[in-house]
C-alpha atoms as a PDB file:
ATOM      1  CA  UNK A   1     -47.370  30.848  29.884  1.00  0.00           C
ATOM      2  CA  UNK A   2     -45.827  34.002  31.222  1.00  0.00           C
ATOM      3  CA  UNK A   3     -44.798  36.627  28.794  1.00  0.00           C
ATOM      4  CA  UNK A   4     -41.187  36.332  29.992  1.00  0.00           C
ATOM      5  CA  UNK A   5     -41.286  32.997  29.473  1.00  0.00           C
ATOM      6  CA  UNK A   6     -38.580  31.989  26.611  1.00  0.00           C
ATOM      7  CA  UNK A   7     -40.236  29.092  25.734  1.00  0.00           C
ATOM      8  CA  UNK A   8     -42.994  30.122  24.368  1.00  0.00           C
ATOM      9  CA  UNK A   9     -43.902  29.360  21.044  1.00  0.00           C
ATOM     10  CA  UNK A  10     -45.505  32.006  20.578  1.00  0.00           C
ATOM     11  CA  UNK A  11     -42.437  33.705  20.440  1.00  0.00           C
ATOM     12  CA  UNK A  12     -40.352  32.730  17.784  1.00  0.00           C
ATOM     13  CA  UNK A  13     -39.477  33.783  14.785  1.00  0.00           C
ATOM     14  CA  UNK A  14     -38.310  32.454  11.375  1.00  0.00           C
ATOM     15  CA  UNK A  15     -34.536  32.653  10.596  1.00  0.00           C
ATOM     16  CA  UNK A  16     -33.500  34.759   7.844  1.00  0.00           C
ATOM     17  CA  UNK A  17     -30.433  34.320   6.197  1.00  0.00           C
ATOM     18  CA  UNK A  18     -28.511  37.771   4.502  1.00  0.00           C
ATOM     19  CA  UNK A  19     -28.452  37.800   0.769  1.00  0.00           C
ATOM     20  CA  UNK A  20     -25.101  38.112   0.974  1.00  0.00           C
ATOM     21  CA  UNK A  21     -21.954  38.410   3.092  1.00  0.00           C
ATOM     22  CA  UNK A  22     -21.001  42.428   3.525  1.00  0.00           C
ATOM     23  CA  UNK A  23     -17.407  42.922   2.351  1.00  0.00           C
ATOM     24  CA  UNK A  24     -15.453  44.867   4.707  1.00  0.00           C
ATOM     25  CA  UNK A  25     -11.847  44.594   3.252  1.00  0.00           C
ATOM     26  CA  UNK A  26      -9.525  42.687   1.350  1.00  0.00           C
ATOM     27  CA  UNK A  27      -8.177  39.233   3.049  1.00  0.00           C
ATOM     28  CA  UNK A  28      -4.796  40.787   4.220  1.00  0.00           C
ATOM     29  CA  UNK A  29      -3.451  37.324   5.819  1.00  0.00           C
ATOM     30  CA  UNK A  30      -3.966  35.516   2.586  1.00  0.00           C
ATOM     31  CA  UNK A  31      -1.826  38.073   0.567  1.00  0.00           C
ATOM     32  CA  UNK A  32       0.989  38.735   2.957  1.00  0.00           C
ATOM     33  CA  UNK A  33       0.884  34.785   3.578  1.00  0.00           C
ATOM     34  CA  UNK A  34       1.341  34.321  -0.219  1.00  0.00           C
ATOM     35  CA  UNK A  35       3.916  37.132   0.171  1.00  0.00           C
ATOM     36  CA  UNK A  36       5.888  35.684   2.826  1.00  0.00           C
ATOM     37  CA  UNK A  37       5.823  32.107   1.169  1.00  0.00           C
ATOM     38  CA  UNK A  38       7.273  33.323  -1.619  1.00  0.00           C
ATOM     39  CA  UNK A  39      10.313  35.078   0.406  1.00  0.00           C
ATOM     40  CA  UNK A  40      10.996  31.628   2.202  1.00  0.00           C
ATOM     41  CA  UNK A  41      10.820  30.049  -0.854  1.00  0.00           C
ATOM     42  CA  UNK A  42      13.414  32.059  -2.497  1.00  0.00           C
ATOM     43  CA  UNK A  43      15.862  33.528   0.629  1.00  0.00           C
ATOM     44  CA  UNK A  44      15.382  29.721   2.162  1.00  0.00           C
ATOM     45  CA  UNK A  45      15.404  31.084   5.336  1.00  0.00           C
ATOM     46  CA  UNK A  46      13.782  28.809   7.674  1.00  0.00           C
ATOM     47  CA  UNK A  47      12.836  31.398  10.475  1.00  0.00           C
ATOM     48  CA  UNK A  48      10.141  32.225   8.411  1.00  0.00           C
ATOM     49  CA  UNK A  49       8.232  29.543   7.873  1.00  0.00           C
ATOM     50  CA  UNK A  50       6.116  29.382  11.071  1.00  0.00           C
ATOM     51  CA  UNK A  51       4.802  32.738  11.077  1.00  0.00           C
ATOM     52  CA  UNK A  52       3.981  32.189   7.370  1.00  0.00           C
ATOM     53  CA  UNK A  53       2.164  29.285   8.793  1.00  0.00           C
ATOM     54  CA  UNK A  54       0.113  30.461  11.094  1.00  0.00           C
ATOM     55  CA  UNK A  55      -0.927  33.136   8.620  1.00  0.00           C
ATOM     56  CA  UNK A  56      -2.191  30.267   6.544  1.00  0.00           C
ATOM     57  CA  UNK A  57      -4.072  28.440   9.344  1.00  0.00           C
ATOM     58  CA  UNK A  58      -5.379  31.812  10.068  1.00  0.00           C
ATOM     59  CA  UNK A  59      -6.443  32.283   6.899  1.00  0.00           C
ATOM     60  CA  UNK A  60      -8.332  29.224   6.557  1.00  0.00           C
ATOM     61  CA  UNK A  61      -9.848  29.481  10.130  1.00  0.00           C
ATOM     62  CA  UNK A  62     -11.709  32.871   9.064  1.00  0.00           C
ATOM     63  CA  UNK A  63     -12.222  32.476   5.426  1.00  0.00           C
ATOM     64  CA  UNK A  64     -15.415  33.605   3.838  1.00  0.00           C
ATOM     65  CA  UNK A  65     -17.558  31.433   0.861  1.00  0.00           C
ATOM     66  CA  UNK A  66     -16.192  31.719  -2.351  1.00  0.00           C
ATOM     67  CA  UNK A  67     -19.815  32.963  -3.615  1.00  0.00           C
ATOM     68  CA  UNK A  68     -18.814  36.447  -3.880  1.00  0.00           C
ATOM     69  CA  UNK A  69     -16.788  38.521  -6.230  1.00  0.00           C
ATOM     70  CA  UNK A  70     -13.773  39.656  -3.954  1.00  0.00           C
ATOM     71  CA  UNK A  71     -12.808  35.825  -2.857  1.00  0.00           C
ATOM     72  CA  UNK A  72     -10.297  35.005  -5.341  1.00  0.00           C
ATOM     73  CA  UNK A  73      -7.904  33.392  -3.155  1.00  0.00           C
ATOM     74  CA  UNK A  74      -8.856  30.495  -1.443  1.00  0.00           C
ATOM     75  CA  UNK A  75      -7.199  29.847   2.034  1.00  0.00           C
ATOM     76  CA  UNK A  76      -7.011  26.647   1.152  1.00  0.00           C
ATOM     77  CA  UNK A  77      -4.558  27.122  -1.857  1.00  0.00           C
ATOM     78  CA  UNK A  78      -2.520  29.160   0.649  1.00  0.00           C
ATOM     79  CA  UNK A  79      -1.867  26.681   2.849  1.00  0.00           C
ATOM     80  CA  UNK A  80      -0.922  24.056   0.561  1.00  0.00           C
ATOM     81  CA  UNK A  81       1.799  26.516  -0.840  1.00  0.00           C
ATOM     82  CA  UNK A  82       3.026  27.348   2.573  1.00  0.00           C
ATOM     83  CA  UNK A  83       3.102  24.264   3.778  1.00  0.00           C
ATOM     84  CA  UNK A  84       5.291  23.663   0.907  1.00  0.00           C
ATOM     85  CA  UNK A  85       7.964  25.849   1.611  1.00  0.00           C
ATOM     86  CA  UNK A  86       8.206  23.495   5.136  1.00  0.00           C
ATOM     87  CA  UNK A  87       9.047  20.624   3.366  1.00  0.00           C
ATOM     88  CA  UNK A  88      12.569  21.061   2.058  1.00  0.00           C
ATOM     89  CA  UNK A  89      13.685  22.270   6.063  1.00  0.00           C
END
């Protein structure tokens, strides 16, 4: 085979996984999701529950494992409560 060939097994190389996810900052959409819930939940002002909501969805569609130290919050547990405060409207 050709030595631009991609193919070639002669070529590859075993996967390696990192040891551990690098943290570059706190989960900002889970807290001011949380946040926000909590202000619809007490003003009842239904205006605010779809941008609390797609915070939530957000938050679930990039969360990170739960294996390391700064994932307290679980995205999950945020959208449950936020899609709590859509119920009574």
């Amino acid at each position: 085979m050709s030595s631009g060939d991609a193919k070639d097994p002669s070529r590859e190389v075993n996967l390696i996984l990192p040891r551990s996810w690098r943290v570059e900052s706190t989960d900002a959409f889970g807290s001011v999701g949380m946040f926000l819930a909590g202000v619809v939940m007490v003003t009842k002002n239904r205006y605010l529950v779809w941008p609390v909501l797609v915070l939530s969805i957000s938050g679930v569609m990039n969360q990170r494992p739960m294996r390391y130290k700064d994932s307290g919050n679980s995205p999950w547990t945020n959208l449950t409560i936020e899609l709590c405060t859509c119920k009574p409207f």
